[in-house]
N, C-alpha and C. Protein backbone atom coordinates (compact mmCIF):
# COMPACT_ATOMS: atom_id res chain seq x y z
N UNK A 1 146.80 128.10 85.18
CA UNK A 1 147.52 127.60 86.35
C UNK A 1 148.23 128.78 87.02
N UNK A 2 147.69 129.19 88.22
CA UNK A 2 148.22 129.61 88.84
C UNK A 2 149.37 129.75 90.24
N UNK A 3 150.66 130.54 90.49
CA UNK A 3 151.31 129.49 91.36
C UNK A 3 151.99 130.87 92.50
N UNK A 4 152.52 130.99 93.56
CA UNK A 4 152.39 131.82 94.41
C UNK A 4 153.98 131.02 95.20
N UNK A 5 154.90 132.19 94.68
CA UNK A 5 156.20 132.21 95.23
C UNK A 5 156.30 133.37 96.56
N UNK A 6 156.72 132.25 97.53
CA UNK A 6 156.85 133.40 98.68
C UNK A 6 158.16 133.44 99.24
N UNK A 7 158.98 134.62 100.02
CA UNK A 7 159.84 135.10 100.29
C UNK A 7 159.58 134.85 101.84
N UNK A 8 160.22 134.43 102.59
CA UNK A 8 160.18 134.80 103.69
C UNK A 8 161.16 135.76 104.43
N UNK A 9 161.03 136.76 104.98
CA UNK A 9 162.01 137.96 105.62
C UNK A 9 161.06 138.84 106.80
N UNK A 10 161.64 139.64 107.12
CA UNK A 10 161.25 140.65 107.67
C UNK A 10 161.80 142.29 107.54
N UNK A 11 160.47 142.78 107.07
CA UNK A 11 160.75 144.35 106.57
C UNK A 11 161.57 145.25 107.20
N UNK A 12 162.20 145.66 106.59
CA UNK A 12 162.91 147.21 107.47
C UNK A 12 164.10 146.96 107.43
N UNK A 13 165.18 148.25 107.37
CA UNK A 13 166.20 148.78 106.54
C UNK A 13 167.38 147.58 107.44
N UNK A 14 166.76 147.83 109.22
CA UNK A 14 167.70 147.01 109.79
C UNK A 14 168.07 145.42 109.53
N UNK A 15 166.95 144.85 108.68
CA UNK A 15 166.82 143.62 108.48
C UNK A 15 167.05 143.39 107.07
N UNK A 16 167.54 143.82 105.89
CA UNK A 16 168.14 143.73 105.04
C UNK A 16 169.23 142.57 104.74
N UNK A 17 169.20 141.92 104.33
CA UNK A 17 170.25 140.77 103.88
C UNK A 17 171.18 140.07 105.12
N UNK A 18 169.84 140.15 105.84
CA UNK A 18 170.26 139.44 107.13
C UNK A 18 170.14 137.61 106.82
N UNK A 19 170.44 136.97 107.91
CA UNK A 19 170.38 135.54 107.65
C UNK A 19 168.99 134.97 107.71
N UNK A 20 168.07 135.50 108.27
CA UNK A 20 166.54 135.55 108.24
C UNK A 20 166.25 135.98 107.29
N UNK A 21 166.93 136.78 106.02
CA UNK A 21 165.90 137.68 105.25
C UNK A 21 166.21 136.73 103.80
N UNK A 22 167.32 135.97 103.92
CA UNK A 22 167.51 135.16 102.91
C UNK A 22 166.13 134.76 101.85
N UNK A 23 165.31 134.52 101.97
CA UNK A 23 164.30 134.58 101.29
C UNK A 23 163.84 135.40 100.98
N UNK A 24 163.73 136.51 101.23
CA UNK A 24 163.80 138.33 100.60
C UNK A 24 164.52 138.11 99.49
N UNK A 25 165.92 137.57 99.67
CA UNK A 25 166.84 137.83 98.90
C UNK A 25 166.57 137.31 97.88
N UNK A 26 165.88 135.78 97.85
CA UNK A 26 165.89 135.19 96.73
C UNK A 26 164.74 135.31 95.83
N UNK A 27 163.64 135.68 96.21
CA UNK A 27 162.65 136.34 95.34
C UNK A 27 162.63 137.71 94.61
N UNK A 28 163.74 138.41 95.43
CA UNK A 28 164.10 139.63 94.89
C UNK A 28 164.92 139.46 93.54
N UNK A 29 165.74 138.62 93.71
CA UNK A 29 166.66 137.82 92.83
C UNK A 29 165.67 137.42 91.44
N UNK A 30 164.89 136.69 92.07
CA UNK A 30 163.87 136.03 90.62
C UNK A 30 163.12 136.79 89.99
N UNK A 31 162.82 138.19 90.79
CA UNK A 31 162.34 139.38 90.38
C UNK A 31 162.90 139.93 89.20
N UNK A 32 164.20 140.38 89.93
CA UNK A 32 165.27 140.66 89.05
C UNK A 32 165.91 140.22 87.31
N UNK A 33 165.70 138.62 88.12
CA UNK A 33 166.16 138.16 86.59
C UNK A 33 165.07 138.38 85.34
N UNK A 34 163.86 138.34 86.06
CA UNK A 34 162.87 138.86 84.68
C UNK A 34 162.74 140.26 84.11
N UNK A 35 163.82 141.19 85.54
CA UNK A 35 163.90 142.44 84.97
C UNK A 35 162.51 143.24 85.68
N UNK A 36 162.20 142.86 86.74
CA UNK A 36 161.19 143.30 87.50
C UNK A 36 161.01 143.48 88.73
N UNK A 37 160.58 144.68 89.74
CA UNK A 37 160.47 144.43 90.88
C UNK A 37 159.20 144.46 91.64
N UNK A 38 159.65 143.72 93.00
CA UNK A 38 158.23 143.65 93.98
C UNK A 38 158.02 144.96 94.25
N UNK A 39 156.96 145.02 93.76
CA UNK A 39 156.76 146.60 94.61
C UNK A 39 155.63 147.04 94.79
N UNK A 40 154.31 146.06 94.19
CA UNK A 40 153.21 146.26 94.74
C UNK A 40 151.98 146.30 95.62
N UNK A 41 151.56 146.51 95.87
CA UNK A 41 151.46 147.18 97.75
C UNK A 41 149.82 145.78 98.00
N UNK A 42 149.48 144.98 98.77
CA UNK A 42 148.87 144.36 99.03
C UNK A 42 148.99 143.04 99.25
N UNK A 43 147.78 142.21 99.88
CA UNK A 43 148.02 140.81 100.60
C UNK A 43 148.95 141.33 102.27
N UNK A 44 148.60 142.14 102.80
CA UNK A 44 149.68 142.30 103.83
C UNK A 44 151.37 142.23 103.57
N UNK A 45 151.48 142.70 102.23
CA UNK A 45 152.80 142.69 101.66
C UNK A 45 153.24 143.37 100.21
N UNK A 46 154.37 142.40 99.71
CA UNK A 46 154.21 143.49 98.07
C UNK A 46 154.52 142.25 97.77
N UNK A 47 153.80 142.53 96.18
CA UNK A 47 153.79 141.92 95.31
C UNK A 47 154.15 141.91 93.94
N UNK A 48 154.28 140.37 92.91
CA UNK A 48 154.54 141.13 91.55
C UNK A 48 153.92 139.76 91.27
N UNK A 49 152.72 140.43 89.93
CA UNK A 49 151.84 139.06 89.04
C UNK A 49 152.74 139.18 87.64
N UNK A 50 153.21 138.08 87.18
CA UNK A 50 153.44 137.90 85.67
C UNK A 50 153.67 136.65 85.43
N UNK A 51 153.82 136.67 83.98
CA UNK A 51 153.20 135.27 82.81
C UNK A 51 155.04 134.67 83.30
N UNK A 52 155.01 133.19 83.20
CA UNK A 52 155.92 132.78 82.83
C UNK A 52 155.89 131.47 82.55
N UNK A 53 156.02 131.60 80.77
CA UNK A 53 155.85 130.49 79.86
C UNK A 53 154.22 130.46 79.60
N UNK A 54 153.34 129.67 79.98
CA UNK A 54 151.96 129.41 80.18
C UNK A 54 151.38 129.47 81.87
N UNK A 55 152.64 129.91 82.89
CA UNK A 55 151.70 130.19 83.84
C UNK A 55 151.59 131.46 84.58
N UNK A 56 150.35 131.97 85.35
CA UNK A 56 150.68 133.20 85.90
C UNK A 56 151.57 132.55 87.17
N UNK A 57 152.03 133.76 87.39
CA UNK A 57 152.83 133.74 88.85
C UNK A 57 152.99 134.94 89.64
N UNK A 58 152.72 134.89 90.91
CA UNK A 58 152.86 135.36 92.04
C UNK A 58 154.35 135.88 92.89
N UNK A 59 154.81 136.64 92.92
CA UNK A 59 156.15 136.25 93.95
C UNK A 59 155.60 137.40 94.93
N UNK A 60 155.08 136.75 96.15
CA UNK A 60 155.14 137.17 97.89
C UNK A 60 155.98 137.99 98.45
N UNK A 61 156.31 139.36 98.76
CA UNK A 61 157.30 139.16 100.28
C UNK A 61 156.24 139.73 101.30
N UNK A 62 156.08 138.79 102.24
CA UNK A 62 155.02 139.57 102.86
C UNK A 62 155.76 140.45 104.20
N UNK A 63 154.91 141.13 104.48
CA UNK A 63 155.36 142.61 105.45
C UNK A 63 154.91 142.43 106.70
N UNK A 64 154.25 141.22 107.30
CA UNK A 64 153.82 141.07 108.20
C UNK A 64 154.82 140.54 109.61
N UNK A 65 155.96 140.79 109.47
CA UNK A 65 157.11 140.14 110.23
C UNK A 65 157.68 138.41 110.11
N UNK A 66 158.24 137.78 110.18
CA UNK A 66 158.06 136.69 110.10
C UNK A 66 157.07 135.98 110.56
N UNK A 67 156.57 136.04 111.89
CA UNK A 67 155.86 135.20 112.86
C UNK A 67 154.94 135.08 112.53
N UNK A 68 154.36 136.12 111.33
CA UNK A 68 152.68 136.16 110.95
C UNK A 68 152.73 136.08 109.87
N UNK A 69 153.59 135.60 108.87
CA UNK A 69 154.11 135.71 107.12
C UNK A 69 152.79 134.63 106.87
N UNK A 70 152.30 133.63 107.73
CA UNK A 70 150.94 133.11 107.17
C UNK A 70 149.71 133.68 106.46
N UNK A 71 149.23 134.84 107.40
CA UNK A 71 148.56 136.36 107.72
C UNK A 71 148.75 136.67 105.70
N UNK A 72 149.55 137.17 105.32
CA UNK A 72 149.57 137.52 104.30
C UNK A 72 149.76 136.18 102.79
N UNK A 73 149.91 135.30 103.09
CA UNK A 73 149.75 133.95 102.54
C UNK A 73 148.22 133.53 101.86
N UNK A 74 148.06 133.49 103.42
CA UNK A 74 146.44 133.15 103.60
C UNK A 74 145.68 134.00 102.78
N UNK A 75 145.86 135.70 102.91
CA UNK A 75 145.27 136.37 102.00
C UNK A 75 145.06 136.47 100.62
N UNK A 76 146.44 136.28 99.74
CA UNK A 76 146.91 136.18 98.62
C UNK A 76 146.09 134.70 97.74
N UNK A 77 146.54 133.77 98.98
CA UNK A 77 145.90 132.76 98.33
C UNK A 77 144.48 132.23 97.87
N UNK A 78 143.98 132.84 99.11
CA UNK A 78 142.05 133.13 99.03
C UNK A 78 141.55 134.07 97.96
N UNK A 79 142.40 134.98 97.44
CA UNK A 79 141.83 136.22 96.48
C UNK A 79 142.30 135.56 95.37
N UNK A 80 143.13 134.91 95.12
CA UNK A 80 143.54 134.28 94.00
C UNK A 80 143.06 132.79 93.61
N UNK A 81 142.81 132.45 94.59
CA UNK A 81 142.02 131.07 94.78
C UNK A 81 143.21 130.00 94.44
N UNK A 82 144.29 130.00 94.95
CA UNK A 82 145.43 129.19 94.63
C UNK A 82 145.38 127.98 95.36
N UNK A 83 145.77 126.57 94.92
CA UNK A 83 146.05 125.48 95.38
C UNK A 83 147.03 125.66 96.40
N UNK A 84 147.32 124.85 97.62
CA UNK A 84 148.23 124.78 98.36
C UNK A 84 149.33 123.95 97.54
N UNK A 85 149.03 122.99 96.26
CA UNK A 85 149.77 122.36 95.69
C UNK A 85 150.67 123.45 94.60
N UNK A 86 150.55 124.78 94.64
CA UNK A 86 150.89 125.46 94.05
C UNK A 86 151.76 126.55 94.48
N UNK A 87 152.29 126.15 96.03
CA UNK A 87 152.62 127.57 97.02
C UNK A 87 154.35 127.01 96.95
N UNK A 88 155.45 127.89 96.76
CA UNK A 88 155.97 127.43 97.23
C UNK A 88 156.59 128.88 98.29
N UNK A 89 157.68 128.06 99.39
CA UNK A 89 157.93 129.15 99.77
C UNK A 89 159.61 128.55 99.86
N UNK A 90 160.29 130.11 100.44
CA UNK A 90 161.86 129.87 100.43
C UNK A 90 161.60 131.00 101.30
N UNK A 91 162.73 130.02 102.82
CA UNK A 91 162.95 130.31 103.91
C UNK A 91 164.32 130.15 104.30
N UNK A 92 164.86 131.05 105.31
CA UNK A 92 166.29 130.06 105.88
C UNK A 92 166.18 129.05 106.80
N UNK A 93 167.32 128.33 106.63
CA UNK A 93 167.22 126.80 107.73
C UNK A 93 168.66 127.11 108.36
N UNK A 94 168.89 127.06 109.77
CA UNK A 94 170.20 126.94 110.70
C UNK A 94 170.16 125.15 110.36
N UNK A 95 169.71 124.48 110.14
CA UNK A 95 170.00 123.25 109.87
C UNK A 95 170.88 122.40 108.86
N UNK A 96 171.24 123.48 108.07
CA UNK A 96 171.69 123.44 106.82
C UNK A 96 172.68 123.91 106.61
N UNK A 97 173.77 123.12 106.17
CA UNK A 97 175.19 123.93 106.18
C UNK A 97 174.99 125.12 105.73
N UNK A 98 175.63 125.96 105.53
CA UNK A 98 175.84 127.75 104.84
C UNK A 98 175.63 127.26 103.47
N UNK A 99 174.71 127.66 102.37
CA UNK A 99 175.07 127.58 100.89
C UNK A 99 174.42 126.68 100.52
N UNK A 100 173.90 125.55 101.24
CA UNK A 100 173.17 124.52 100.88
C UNK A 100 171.72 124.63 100.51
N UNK A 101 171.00 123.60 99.59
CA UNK A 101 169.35 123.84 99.35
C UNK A 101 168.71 123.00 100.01
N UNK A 102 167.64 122.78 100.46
CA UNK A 102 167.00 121.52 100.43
C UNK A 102 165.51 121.67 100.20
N UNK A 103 165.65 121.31 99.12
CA UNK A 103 163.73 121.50 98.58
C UNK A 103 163.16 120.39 99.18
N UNK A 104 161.96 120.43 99.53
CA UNK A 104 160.92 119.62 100.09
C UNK A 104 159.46 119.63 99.42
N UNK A 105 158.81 118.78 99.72
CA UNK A 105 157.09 118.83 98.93
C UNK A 105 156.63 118.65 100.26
N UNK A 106 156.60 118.75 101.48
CA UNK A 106 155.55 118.93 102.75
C UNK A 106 156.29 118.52 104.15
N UNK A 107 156.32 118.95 104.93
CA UNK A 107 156.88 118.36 106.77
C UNK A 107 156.88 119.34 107.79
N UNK A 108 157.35 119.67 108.72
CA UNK A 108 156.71 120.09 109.29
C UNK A 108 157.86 121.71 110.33
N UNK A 109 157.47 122.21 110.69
CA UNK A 109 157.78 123.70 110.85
C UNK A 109 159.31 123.90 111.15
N UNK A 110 159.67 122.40 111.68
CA UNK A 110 161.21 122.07 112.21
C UNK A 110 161.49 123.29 113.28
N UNK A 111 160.88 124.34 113.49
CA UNK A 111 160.86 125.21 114.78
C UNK A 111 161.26 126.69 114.02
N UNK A 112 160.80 126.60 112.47
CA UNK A 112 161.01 128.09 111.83
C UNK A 112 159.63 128.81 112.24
N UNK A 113 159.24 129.84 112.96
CA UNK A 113 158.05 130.63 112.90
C UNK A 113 157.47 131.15 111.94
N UNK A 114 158.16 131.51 111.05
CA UNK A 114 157.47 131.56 109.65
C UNK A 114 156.72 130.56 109.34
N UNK A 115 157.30 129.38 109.11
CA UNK A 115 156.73 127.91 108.67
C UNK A 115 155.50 127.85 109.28
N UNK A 116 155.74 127.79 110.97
CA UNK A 116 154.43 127.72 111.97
C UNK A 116 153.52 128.12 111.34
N UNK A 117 153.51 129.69 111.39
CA UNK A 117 152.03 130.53 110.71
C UNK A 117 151.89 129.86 109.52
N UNK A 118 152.15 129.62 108.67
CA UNK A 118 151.67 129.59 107.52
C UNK A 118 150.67 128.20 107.36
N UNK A 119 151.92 127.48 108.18
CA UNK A 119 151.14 125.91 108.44
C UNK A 119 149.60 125.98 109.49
N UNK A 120 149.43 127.29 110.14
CA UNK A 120 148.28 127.49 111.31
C UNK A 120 147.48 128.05 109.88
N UNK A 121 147.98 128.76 109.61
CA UNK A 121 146.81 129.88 108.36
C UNK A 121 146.43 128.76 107.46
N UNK A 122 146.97 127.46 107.11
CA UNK A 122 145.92 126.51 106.21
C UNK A 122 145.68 125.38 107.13
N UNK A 123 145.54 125.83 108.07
CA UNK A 123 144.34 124.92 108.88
C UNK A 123 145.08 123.84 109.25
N UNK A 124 146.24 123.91 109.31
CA UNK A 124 147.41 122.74 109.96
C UNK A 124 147.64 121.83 108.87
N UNK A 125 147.92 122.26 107.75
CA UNK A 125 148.31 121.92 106.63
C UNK A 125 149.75 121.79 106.52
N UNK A 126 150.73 120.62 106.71
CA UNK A 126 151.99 121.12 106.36
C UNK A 126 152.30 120.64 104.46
N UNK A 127 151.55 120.36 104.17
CA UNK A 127 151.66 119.60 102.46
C UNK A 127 151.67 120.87 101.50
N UNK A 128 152.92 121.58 101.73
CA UNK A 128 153.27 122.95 100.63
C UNK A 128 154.70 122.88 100.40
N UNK A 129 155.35 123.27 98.91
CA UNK A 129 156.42 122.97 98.76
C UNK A 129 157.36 124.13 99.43
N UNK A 130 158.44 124.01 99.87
CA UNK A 130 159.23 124.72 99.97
C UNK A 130 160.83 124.33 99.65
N UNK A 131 161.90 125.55 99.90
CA UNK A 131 162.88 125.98 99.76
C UNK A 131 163.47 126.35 100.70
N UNK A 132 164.49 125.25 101.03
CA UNK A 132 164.94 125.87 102.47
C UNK A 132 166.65 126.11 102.07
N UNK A 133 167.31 127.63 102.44
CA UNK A 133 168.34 127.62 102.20
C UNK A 133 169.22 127.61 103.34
N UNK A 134 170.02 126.93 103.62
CA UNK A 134 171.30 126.87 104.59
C UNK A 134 171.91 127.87 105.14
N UNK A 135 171.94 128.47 106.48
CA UNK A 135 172.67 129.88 106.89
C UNK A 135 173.67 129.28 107.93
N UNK A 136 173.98 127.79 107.90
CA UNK A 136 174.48 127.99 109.15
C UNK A 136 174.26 127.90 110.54
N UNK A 137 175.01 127.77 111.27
CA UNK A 137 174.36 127.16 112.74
C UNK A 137 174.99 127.97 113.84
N UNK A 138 174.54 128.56 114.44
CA UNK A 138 175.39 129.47 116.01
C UNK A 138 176.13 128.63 116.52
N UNK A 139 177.57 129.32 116.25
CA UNK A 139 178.13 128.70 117.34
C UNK A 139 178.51 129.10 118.88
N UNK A 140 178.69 130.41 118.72
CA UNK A 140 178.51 131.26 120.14
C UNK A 140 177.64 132.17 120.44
N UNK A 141 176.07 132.31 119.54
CA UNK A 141 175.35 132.88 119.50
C UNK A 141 174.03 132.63 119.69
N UNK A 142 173.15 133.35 120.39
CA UNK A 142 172.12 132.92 120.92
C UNK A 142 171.37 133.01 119.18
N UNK A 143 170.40 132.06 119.02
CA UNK A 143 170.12 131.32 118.08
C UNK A 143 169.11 133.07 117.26
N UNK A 144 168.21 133.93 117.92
CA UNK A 144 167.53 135.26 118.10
C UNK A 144 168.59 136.14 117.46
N UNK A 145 169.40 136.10 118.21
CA UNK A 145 170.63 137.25 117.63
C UNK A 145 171.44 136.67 116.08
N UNK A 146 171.85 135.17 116.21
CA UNK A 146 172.56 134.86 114.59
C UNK A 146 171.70 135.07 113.63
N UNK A 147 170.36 134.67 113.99
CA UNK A 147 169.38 134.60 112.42
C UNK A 147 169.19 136.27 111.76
N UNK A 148 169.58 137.22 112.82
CA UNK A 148 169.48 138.87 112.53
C UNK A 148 170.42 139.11 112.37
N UNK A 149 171.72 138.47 111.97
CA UNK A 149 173.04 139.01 111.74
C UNK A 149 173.73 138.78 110.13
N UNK A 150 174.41 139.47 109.35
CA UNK A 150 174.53 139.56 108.17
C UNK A 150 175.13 138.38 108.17
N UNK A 151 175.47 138.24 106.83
CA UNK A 151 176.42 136.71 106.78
C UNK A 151 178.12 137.66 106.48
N UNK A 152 179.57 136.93 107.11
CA UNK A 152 180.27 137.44 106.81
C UNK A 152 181.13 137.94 105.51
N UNK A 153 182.06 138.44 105.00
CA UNK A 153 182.14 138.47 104.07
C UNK A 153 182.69 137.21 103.14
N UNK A 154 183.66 135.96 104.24
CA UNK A 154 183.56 135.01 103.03
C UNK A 154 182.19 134.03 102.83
N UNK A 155 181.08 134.39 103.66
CA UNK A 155 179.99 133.13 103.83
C UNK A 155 179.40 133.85 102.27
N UNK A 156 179.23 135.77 102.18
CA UNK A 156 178.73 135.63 101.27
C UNK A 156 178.68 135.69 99.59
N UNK A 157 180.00 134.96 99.49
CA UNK A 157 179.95 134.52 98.03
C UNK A 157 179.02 132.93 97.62
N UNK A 158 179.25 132.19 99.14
CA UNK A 158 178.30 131.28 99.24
C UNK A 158 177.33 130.80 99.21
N UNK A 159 176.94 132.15 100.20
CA UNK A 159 175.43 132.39 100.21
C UNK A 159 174.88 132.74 98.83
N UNK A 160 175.64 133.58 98.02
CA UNK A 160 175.09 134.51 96.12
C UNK A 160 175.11 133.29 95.40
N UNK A 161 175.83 132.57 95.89
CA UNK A 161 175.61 131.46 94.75
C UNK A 161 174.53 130.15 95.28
N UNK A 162 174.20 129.98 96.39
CA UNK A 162 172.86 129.59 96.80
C UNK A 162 171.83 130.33 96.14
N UNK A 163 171.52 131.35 96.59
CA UNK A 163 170.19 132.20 96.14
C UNK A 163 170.60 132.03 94.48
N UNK A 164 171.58 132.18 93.87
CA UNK A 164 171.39 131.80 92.21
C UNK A 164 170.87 130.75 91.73
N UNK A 165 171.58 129.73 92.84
CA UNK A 165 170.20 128.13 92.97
C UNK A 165 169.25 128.36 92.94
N UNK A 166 168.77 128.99 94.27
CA UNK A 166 167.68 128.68 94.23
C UNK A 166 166.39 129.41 93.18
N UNK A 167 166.81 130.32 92.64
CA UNK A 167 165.66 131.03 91.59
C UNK A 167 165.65 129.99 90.52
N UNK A 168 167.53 129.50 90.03
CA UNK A 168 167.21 128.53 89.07
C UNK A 168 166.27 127.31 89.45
N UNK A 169 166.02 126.76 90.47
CA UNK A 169 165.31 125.48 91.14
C UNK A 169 164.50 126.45 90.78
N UNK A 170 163.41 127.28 90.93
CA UNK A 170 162.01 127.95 91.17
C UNK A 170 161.81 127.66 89.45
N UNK A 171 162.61 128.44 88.94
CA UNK A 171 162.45 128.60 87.50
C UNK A 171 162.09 126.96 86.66
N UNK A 172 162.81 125.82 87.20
CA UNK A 172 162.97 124.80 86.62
C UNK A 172 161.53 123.89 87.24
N UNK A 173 161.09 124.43 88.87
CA UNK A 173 160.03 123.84 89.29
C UNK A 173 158.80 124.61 88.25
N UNK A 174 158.90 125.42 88.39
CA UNK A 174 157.56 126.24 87.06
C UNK A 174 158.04 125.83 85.69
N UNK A 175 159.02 125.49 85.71
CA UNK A 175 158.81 125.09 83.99
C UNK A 175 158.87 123.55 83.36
N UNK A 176 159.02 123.01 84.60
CA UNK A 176 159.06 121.59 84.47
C UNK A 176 158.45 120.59 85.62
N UNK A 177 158.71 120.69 86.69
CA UNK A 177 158.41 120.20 87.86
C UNK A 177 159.12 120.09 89.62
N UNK A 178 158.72 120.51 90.33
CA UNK A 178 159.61 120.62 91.71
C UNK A 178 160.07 119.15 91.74
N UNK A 179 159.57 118.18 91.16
CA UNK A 179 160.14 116.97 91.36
C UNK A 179 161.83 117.06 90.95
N UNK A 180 161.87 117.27 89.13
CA UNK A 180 163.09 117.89 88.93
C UNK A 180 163.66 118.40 89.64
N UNK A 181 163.34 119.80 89.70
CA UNK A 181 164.32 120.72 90.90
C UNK A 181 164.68 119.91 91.77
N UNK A 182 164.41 119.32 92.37
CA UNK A 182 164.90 118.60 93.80
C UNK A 182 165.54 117.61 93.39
N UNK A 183 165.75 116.66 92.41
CA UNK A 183 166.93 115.38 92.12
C UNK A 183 167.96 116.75 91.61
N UNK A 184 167.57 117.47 91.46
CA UNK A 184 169.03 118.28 90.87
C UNK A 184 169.73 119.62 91.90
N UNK A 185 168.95 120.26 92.78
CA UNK A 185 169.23 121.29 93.22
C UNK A 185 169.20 120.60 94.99
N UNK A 186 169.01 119.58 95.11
CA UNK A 186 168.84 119.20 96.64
C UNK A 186 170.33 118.40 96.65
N UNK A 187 171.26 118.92 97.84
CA UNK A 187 172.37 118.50 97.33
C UNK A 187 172.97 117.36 98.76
């Protein structure tokens, strides 16, 4: 069984632990906790394959900007021959208070461009699990400019302890079921 964790962000030094890159953050995170990093070069992105428990796993960040994060999805998943029932991804949501999770098993792009592509790259498929973490909502900011802006310094103790969610939800969906994760981590 194979299963394909993706990050959604966008590369480059300026975009670092921005409110868009939140999903960078949290695969980097799950990286981490096994004591490992993404760092290998392919799928239109980097990657890292290892065992966990009885399954292989995948963790994504792809390099293709957000708008085309499908682009490198699509690739990964065709060379690996992965189920769409097996993808998950973790993205940010302005829909979502600051700090909050909300796991899902399929719907539809809610107006994230990431989501779009990925949902165009399987053929208008929206039935893939994801991870959506909470950044917050503009309040005097054009919606382009907040999602590229860091989180402040009290949002991000909020935010560290979201992304600690959410690897634990990833960890608990691979070792037990996203059904779990979500009566427990969807708040």
């Amino acid at each position: 069984m194979i299963y394909l964790i993706v990050g959604l962000g966008n590369i480059g030094k300026q975009y670092e632990h921005t409110r868009h890159n939140v999903g960078f953050d949290v695969v980097d995170k799950l990286a981490e906790s096994w004591g490992q990093n993404i760092e290998k070069e392919g799928f239109k992105g980097t990657y890292l394959k290892l065992k966990y428990f009885d399954k292989d796993v995948i963790i994504l960040k792809p390099s293709t900007f957000m708008n085309l994060s499908g682009d490198s999805i699509k690739a990964c998943m065709g060379f690996y021959k992965i189920p769409k029932e097996n993808l998950i991804v973790i993205h940010d949501d302005m829909d979502i208070p600051i700090g909050h999770l909300k796991l899902k098993e399929k719907g539809s792009s809610g107006g994230h461009n990431g989501i779009k592509s990925i949902i165009a790259n399987l053929g208008g498929n929206e039935e893939f699990k994801r991870i959506r973490v909470g950044i917050g909502h503009p309040e005097n900011h054009d919606v382009i400019d907040f999602v590229l802006t860091k989180f402040s310094k009290e949002e991000r103790d909020t935010v560290d302890e979201a992304i600690k969610n959410a690897v634990d939800a990833i960890k608990m969906a691979l070792k037990e079921s996203f059904n779990k994760a979500m009566t427990i981590y969807n708040r």
